[in-house]
PDB file of N, CA and C in Angstrom:
ATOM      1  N   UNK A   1     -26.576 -12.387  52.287  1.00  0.00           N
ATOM      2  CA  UNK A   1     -26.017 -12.538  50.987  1.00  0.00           C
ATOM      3  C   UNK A   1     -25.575 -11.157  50.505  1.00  0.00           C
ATOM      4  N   UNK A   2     -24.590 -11.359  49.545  1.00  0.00           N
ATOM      5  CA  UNK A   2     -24.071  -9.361  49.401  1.00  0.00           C
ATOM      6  C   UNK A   2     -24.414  -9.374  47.986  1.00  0.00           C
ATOM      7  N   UNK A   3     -24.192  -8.206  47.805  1.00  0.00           N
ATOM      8  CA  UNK A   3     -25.323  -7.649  46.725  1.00  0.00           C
ATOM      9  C   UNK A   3     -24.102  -8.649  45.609  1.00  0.00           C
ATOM     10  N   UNK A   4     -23.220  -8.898  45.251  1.00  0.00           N
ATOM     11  CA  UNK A   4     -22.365  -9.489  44.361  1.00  0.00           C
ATOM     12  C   UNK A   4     -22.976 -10.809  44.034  1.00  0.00           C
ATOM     13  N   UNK A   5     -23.176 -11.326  45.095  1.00  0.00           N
ATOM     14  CA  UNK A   5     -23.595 -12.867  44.957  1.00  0.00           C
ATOM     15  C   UNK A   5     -25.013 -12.900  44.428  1.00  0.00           C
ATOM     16  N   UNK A   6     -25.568 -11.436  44.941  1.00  0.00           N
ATOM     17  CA  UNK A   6     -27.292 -11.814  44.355  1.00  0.00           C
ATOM     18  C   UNK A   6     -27.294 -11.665  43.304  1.00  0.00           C
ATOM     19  N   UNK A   7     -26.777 -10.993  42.301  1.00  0.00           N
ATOM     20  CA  UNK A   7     -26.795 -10.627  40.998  1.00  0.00           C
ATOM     21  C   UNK A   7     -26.346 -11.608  40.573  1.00  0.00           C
ATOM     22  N   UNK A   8     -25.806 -12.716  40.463  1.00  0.00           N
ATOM     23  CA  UNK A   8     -25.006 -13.721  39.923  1.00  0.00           C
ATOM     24  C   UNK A   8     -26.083 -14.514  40.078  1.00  0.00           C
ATOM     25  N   UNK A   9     -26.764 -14.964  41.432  1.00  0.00           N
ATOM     26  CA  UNK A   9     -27.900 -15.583  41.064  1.00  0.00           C
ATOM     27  C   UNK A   9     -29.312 -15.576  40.830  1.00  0.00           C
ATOM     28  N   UNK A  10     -29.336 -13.953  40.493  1.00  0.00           N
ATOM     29  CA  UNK A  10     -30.714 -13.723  39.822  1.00  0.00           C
ATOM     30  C   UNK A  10     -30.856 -14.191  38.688  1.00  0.00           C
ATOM     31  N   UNK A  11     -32.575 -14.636  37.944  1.00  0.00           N
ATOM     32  CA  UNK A  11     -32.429 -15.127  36.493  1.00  0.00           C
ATOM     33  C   UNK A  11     -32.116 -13.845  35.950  1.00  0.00           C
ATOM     34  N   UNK A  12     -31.490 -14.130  34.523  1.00  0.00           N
ATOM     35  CA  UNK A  12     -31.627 -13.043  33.426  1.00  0.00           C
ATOM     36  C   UNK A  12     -29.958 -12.402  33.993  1.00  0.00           C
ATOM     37  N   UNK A  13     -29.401 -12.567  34.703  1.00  0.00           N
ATOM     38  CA  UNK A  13     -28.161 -11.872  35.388  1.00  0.00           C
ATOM     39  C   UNK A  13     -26.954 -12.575  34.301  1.00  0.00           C
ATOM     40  N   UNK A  14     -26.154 -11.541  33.475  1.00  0.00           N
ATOM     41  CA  UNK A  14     -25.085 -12.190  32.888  1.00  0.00           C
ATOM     42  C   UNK A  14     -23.927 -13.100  33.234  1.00  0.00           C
ATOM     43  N   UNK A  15     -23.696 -13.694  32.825  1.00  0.00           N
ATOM     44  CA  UNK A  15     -22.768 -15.109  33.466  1.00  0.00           C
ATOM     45  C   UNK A  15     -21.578 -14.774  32.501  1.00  0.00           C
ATOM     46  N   UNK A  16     -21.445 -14.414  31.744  1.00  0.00           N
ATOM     47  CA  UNK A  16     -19.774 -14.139  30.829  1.00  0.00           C
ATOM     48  C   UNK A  16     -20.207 -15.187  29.548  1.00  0.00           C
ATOM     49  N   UNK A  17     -20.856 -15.876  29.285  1.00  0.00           N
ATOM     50  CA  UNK A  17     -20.822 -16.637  28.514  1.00  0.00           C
ATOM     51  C   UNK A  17     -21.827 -15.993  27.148  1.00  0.00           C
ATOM     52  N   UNK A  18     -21.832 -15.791  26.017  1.00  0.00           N
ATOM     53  CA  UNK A  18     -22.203 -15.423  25.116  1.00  0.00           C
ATOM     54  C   UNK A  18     -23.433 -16.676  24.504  1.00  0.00           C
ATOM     55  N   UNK A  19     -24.374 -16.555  24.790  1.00  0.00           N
ATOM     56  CA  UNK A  19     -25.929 -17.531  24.030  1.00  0.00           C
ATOM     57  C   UNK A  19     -26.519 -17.199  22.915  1.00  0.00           C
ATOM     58  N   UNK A  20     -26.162 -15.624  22.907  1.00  0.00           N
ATOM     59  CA  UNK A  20     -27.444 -15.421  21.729  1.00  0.00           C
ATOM     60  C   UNK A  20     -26.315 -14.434  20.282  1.00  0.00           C
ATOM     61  N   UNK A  21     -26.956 -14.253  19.618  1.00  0.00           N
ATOM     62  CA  UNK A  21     -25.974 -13.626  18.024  1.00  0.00           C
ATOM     63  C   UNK A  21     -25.229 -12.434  19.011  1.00  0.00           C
ATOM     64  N   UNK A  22     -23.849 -12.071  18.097  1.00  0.00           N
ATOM     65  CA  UNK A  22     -23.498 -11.054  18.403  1.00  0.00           C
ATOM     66  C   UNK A  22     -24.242  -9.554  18.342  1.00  0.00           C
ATOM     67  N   UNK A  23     -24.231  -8.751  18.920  1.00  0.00           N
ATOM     68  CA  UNK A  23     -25.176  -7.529  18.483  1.00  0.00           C
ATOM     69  C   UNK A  23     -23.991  -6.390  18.819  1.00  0.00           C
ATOM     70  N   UNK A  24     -22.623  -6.813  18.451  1.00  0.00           N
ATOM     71  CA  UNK A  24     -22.069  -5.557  18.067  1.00  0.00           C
ATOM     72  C   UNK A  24     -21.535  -4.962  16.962  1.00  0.00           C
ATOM     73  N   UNK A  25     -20.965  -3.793  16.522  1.00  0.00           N
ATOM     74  CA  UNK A  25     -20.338  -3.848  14.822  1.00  0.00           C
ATOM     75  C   UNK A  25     -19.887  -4.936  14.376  1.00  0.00           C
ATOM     76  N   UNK A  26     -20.695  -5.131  13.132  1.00  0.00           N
ATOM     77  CA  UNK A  26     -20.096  -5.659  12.048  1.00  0.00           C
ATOM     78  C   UNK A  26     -19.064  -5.987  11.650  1.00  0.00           C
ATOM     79  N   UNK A  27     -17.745  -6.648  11.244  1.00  0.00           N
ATOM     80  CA  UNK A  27     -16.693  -6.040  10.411  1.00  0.00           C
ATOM     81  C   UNK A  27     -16.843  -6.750   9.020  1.00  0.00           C
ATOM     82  N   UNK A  28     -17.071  -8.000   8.764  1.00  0.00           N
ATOM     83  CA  UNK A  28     -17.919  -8.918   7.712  1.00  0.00           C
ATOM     84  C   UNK A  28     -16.238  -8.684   6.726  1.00  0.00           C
ATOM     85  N   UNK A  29     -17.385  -8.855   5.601  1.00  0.00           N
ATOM     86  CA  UNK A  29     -16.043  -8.965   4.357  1.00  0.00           C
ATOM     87  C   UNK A  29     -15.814  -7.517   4.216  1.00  0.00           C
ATOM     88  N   UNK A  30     -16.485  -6.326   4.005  1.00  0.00           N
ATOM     89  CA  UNK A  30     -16.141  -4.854   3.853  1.00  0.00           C
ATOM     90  C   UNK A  30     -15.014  -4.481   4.523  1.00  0.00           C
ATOM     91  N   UNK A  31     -14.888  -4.697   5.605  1.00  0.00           N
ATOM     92  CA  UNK A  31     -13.580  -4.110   6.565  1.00  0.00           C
ATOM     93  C   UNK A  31     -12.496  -5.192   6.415  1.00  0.00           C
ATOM     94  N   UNK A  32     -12.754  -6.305   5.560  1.00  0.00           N
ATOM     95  CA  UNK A  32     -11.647  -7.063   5.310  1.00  0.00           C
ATOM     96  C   UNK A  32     -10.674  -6.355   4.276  1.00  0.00           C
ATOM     97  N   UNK A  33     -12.126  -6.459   2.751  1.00  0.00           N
ATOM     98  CA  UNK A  33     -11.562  -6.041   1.658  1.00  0.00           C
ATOM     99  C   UNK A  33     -10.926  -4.504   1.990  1.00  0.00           C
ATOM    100  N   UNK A  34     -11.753  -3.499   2.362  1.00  0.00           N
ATOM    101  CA  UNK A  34     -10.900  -2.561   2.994  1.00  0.00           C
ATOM    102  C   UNK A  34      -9.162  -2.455   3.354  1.00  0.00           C
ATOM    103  N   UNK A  35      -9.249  -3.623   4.121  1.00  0.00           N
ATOM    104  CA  UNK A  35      -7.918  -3.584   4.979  1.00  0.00           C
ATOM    105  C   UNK A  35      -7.003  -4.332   3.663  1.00  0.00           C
ATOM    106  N   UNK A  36      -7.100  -4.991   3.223  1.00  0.00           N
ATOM    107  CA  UNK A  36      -6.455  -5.835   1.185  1.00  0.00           C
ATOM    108  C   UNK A  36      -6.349  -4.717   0.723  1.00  0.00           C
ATOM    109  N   UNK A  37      -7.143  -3.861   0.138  1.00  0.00           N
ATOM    110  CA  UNK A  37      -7.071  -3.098  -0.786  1.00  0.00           C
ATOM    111  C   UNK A  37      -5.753  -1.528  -0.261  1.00  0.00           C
ATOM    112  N   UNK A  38      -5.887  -1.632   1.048  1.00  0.00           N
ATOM    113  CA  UNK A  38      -4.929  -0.401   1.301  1.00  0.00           C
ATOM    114  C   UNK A  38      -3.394  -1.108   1.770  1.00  0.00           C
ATOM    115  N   UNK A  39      -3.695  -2.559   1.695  1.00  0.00           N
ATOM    116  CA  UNK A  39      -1.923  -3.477   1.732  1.00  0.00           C
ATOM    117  C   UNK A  39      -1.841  -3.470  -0.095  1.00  0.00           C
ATOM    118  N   UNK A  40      -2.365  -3.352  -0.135  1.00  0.00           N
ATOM    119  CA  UNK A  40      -2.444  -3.665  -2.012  1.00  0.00           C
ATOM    120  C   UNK A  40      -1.848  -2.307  -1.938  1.00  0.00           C
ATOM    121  N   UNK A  41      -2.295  -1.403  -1.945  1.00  0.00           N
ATOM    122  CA  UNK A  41      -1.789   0.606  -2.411  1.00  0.00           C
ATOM    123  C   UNK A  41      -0.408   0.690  -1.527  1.00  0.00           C
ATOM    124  N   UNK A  42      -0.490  -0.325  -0.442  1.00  0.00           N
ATOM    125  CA  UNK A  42       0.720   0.090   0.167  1.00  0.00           C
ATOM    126  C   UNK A  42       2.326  -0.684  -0.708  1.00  0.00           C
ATOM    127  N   UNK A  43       1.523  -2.112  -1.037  1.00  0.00           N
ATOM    128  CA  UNK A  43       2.961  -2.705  -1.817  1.00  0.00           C
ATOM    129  C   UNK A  43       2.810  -1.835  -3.161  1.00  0.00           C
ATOM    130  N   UNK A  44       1.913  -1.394  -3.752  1.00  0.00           N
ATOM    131  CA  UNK A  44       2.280  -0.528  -5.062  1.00  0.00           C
ATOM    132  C   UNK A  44       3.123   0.141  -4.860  1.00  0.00           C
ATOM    133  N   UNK A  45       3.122   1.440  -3.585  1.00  0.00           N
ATOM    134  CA  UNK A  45       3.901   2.536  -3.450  1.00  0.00           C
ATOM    135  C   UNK A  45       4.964   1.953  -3.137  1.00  0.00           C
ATOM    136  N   UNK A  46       5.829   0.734  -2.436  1.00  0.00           N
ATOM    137  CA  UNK A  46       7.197   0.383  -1.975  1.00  0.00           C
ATOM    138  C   UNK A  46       7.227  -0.266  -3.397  1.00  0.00           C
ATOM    139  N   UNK A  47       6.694  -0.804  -4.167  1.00  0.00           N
ATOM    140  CA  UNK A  47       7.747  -1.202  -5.585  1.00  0.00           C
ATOM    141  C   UNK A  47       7.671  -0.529  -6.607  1.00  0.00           C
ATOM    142  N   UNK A  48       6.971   0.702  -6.590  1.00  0.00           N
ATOM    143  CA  UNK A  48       7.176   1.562  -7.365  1.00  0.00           C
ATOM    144  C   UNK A  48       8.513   2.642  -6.931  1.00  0.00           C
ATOM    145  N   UNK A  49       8.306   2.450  -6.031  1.00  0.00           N
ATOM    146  CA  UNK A  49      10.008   3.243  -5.049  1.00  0.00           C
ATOM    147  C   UNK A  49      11.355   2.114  -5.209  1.00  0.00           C
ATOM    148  N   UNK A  50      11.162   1.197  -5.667  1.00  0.00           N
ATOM    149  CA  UNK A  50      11.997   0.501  -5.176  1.00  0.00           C
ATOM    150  C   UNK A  50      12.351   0.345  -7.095  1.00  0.00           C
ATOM    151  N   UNK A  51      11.473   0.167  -7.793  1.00  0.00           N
ATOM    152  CA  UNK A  51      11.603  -0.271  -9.105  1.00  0.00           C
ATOM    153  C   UNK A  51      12.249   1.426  -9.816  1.00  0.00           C
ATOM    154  N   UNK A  52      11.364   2.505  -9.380  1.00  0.00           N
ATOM    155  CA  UNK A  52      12.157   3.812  -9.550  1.00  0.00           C
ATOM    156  C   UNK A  52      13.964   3.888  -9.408  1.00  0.00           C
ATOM    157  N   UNK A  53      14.454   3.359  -8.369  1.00  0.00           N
ATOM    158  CA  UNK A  53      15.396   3.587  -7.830  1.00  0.00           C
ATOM    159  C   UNK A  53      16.086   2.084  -8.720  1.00  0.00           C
ATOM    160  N   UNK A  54      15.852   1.698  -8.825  1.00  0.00           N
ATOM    161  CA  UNK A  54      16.668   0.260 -10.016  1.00  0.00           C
ATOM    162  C   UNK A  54      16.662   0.672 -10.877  1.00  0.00           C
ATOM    163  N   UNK A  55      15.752   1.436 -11.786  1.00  0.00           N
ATOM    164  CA  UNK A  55      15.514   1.670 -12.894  1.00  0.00           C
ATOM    165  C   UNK A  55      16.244   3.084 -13.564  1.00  0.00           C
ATOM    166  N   UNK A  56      17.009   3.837 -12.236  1.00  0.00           N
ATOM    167  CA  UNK A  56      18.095   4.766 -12.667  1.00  0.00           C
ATOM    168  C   UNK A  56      19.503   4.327 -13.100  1.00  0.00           C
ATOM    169  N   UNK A  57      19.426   2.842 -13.116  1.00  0.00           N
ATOM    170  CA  UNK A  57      20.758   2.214 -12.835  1.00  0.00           C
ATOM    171  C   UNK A  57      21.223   1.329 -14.602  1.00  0.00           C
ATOM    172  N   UNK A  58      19.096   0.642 -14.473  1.00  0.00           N
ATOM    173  CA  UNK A  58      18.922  -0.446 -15.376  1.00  0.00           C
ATOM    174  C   UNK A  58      17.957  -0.364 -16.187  1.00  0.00           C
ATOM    175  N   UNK A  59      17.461  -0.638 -17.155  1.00  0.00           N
ATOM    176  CA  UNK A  59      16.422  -0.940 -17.735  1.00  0.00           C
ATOM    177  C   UNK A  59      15.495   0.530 -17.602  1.00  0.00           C
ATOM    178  N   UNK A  60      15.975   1.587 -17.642  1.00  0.00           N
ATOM    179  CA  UNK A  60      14.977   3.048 -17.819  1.00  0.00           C
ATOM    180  C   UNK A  60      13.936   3.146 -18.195  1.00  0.00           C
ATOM    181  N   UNK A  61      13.798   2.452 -19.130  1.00  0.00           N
ATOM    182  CA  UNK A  61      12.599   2.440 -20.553  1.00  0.00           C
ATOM    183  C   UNK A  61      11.820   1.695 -19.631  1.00  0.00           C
ATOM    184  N   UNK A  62      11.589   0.341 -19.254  1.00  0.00           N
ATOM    185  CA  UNK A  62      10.132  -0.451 -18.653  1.00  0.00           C
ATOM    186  C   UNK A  62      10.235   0.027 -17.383  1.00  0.00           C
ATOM    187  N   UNK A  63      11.564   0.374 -16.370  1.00  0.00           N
ATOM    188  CA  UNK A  63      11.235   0.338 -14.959  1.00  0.00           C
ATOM    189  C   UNK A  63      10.562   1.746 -14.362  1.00  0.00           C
ATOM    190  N   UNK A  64      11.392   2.914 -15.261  1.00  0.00           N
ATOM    191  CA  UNK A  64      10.762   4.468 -15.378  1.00  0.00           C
ATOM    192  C   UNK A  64       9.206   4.145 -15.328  1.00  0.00           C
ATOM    193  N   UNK A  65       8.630   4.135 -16.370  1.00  0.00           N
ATOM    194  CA  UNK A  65       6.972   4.206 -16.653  1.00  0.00           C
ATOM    195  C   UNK A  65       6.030   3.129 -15.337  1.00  0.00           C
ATOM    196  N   UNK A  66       7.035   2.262 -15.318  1.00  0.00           N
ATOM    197  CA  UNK A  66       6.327   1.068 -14.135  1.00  0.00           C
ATOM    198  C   UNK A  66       6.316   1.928 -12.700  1.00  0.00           C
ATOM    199  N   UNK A  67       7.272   2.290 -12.430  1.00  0.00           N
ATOM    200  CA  UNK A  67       7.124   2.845 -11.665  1.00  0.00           C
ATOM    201  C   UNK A  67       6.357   4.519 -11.198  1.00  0.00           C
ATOM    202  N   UNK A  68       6.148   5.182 -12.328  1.00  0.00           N
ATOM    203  CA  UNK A  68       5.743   6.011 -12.461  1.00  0.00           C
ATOM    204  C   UNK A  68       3.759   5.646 -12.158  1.00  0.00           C
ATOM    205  N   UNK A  69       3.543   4.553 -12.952  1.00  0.00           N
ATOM    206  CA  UNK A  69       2.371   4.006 -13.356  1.00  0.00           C
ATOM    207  C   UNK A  69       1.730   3.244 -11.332  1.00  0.00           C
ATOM    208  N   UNK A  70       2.867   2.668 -10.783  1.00  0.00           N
ATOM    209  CA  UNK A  70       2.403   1.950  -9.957  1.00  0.00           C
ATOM    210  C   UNK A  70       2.218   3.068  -8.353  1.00  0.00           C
ATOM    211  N   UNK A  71       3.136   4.027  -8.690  1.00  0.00           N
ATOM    212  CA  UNK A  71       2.888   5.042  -7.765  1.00  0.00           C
ATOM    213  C   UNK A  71       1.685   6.192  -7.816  1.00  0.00           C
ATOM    214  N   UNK A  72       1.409   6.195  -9.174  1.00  0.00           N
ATOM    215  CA  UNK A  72      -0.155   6.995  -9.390  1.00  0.00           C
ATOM    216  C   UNK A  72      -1.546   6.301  -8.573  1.00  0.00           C
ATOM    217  N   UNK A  73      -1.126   4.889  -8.944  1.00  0.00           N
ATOM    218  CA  UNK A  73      -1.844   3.923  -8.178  1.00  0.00           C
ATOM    219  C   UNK A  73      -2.482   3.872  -7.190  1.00  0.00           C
ATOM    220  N   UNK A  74      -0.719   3.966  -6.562  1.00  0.00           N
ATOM    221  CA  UNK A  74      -1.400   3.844  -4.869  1.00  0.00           C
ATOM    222  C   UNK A  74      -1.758   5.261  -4.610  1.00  0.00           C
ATOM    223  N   UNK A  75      -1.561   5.900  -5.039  1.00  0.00           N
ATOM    224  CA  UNK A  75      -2.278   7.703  -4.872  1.00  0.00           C
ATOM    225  C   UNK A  75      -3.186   6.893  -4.854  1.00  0.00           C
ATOM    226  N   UNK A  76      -3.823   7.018  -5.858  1.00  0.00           N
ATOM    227  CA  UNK A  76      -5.587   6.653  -6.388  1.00  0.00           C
ATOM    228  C   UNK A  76      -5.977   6.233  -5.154  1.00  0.00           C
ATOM    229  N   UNK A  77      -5.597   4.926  -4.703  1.00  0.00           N
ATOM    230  CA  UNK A  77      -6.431   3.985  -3.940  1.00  0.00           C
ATOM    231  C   UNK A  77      -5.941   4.382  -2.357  1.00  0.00           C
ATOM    232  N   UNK A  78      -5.566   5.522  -1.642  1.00  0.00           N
ATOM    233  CA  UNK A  78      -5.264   6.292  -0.636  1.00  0.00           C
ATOM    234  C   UNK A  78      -4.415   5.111   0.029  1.00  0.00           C
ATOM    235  N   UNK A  79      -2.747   5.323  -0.082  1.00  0.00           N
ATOM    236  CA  UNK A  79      -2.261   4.631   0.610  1.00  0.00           C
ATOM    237  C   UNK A  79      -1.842   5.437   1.470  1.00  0.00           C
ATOM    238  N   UNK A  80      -0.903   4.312   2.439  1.00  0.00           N
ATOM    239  CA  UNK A  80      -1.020   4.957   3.870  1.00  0.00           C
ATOM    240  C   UNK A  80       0.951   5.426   3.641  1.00  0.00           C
ATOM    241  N   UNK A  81       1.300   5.212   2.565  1.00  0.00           N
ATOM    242  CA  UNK A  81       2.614   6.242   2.245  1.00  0.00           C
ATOM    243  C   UNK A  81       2.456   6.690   0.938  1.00  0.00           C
ATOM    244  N   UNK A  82       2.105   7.799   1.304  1.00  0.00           N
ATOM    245  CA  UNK A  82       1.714   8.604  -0.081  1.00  0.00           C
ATOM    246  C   UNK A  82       3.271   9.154  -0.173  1.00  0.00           C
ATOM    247  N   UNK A  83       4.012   9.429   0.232  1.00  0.00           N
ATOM    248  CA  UNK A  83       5.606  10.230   0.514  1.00  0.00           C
ATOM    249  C   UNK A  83       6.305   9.035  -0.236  1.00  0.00           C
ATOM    250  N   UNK A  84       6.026   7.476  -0.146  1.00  0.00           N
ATOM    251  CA  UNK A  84       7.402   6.421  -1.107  1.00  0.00           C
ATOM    252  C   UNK A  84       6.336   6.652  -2.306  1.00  0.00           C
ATOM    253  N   UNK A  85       5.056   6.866  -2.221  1.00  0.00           N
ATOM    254  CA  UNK A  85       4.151   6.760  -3.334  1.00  0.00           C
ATOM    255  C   UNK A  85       4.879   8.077  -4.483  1.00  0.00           C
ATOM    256  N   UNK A  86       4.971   8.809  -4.009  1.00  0.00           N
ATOM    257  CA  UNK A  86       5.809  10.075  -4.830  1.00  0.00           C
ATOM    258  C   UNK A  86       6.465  10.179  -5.158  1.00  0.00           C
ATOM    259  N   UNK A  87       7.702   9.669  -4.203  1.00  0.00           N
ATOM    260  CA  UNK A  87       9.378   9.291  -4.766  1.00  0.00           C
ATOM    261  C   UNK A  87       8.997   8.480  -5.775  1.00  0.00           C
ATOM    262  N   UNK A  88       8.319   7.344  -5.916  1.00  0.00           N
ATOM    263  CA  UNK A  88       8.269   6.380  -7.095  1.00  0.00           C
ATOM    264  C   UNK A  88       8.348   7.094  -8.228  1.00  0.00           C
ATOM    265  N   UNK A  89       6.905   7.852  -8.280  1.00  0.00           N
ATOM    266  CA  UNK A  89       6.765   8.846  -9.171  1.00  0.00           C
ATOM    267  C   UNK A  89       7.771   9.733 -10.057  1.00  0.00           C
ATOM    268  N   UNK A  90       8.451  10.219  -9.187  1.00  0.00           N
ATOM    269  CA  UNK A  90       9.342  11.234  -9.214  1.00  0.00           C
ATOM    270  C   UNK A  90      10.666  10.454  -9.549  1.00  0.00           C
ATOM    271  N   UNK A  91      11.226   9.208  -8.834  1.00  0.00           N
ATOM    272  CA  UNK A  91      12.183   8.266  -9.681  1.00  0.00           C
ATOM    273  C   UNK A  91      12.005   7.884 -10.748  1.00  0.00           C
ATOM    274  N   UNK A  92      10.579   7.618 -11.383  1.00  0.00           N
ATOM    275  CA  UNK A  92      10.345   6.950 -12.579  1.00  0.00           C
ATOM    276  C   UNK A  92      10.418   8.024 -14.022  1.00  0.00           C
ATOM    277  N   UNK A  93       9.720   9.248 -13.288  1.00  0.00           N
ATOM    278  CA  UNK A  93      10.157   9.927 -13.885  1.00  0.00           C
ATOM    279  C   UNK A  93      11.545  10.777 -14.261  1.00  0.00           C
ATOM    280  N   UNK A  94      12.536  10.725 -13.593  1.00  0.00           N
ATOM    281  CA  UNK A  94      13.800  10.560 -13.620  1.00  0.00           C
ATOM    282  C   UNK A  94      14.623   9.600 -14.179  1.00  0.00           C
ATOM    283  N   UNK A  95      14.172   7.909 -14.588  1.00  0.00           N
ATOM    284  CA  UNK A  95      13.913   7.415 -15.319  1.00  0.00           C
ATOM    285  C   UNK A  95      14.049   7.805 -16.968  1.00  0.00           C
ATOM    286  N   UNK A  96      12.845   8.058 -17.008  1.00  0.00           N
ATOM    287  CA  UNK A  96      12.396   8.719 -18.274  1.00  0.00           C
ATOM    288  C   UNK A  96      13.746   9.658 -18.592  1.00  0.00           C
ATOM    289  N   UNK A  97      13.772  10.951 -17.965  1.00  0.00           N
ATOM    290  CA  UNK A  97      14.783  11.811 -18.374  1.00  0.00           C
ATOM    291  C   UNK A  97      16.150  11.777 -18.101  1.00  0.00           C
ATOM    292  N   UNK A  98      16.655  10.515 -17.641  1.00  0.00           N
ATOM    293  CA  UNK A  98      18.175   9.852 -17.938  1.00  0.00           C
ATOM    294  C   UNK A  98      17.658   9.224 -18.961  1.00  0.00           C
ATOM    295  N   UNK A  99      16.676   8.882 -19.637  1.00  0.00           N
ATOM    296  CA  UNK A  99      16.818   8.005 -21.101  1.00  0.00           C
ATOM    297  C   UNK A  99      16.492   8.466 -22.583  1.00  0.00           C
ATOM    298  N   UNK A 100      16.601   9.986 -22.125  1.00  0.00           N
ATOM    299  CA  UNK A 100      16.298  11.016 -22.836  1.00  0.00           C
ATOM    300  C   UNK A 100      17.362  11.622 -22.939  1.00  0.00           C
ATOM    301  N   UNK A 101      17.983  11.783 -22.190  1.00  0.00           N
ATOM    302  CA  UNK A 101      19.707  12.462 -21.823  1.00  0.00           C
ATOM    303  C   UNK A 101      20.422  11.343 -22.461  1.00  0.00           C
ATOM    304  N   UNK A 102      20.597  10.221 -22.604  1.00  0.00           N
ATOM    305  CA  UNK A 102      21.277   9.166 -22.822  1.00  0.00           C
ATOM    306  C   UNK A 102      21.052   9.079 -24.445  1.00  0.00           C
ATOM    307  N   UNK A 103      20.014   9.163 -24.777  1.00  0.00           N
ATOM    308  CA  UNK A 103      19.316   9.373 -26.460  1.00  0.00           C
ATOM    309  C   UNK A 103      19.866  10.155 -26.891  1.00  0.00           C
ATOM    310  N   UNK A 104      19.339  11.092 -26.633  1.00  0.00           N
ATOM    311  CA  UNK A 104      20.164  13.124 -27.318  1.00  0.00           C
ATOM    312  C   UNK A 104      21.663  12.971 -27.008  1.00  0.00           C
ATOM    313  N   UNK A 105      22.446  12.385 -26.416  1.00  0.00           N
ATOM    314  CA  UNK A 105      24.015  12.964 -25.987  1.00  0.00           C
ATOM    315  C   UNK A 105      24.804  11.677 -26.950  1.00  0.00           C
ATOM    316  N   UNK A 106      24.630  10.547 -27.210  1.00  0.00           N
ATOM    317  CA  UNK A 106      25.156   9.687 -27.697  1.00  0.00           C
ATOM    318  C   UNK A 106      24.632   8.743 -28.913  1.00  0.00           C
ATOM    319  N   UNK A 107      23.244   8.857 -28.613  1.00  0.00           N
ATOM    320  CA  UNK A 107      22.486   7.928 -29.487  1.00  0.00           C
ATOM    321  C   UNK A 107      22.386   6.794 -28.900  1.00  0.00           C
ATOM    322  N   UNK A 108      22.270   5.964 -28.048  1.00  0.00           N
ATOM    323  CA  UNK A 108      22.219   4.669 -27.197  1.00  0.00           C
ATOM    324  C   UNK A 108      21.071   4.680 -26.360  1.00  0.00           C
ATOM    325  N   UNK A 109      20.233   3.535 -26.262  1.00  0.00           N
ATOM    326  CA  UNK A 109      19.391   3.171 -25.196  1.00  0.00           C
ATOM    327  C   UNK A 109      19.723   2.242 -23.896  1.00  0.00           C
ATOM    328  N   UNK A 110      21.304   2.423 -23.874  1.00  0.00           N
ATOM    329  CA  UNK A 110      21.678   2.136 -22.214  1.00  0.00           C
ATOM    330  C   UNK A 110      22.716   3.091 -22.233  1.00  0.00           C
ATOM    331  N   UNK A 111      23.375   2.584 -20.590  1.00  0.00           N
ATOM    332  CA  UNK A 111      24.458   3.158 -20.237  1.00  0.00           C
ATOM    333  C   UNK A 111      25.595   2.926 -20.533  1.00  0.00           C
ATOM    334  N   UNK A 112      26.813   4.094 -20.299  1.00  0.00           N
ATOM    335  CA  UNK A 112      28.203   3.293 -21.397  1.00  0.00           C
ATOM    336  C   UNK A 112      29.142   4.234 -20.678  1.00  0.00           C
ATOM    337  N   UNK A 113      30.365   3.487 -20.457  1.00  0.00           N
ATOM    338  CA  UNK A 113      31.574   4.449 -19.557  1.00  0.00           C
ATOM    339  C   UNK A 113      32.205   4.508 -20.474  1.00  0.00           C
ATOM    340  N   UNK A 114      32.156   4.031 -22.131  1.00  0.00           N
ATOM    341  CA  UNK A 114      33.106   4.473 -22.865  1.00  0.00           C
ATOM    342  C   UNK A 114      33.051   5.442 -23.852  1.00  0.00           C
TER     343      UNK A 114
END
């Protein structure tokens, strides 16, 4: 008999089949919520980039601060694009100061080609 075959039929010799609890890491609900919470910081930072960049066009006043607000966010909660997390920032706040420029130069709270 070769040593392959004896081990297969010694008692106590593993067969591939799993009988008793797992006994390796954990991942449970922690490494779930984990993995939610940094898709959560990650859609903050793309619609705070995305609402930044609309909001130079439209609506300054709510989309500026939203976006400003939703990109601090995903800072906070360590997303895995801190770089669209900034642009947001930095659009929203750009935002803000086209609606400040738009105030002081004409008196209007939108845009006007005339």
């Amino acid at each position: 008999m070769s040593r392959r075959t004896e081990s297969r039929t010694r008692p106590g010799a593993r067969t591939g089949a799993r009988t008793g609890p797992r006994t390796g890491p954990r991942t449970g609900s922690r490494g779930s919520a984990a993995a939610t919470r940094t898709r959560d910081a990650d859609a903050m930072a793309v619609t705070g980039f995305v609402l930044g960049l609309v909001g130079l066009l439209v609506m300054n006043l709510i989309l500026g601060p939203v976006a400003v607000v939703l990109g601090a966010l995903a800072l906070r909660r360590h997303t895995t694009r801190p770089g669209r997390a900034r642009l947001g920032i930095a659009l929203g706040l750009a935002d803000v100061l086209v609606l400040v420029c738009l105030v002081t130069a004409d008196g209007t709270w939108s845009w006007g080609l005339t």
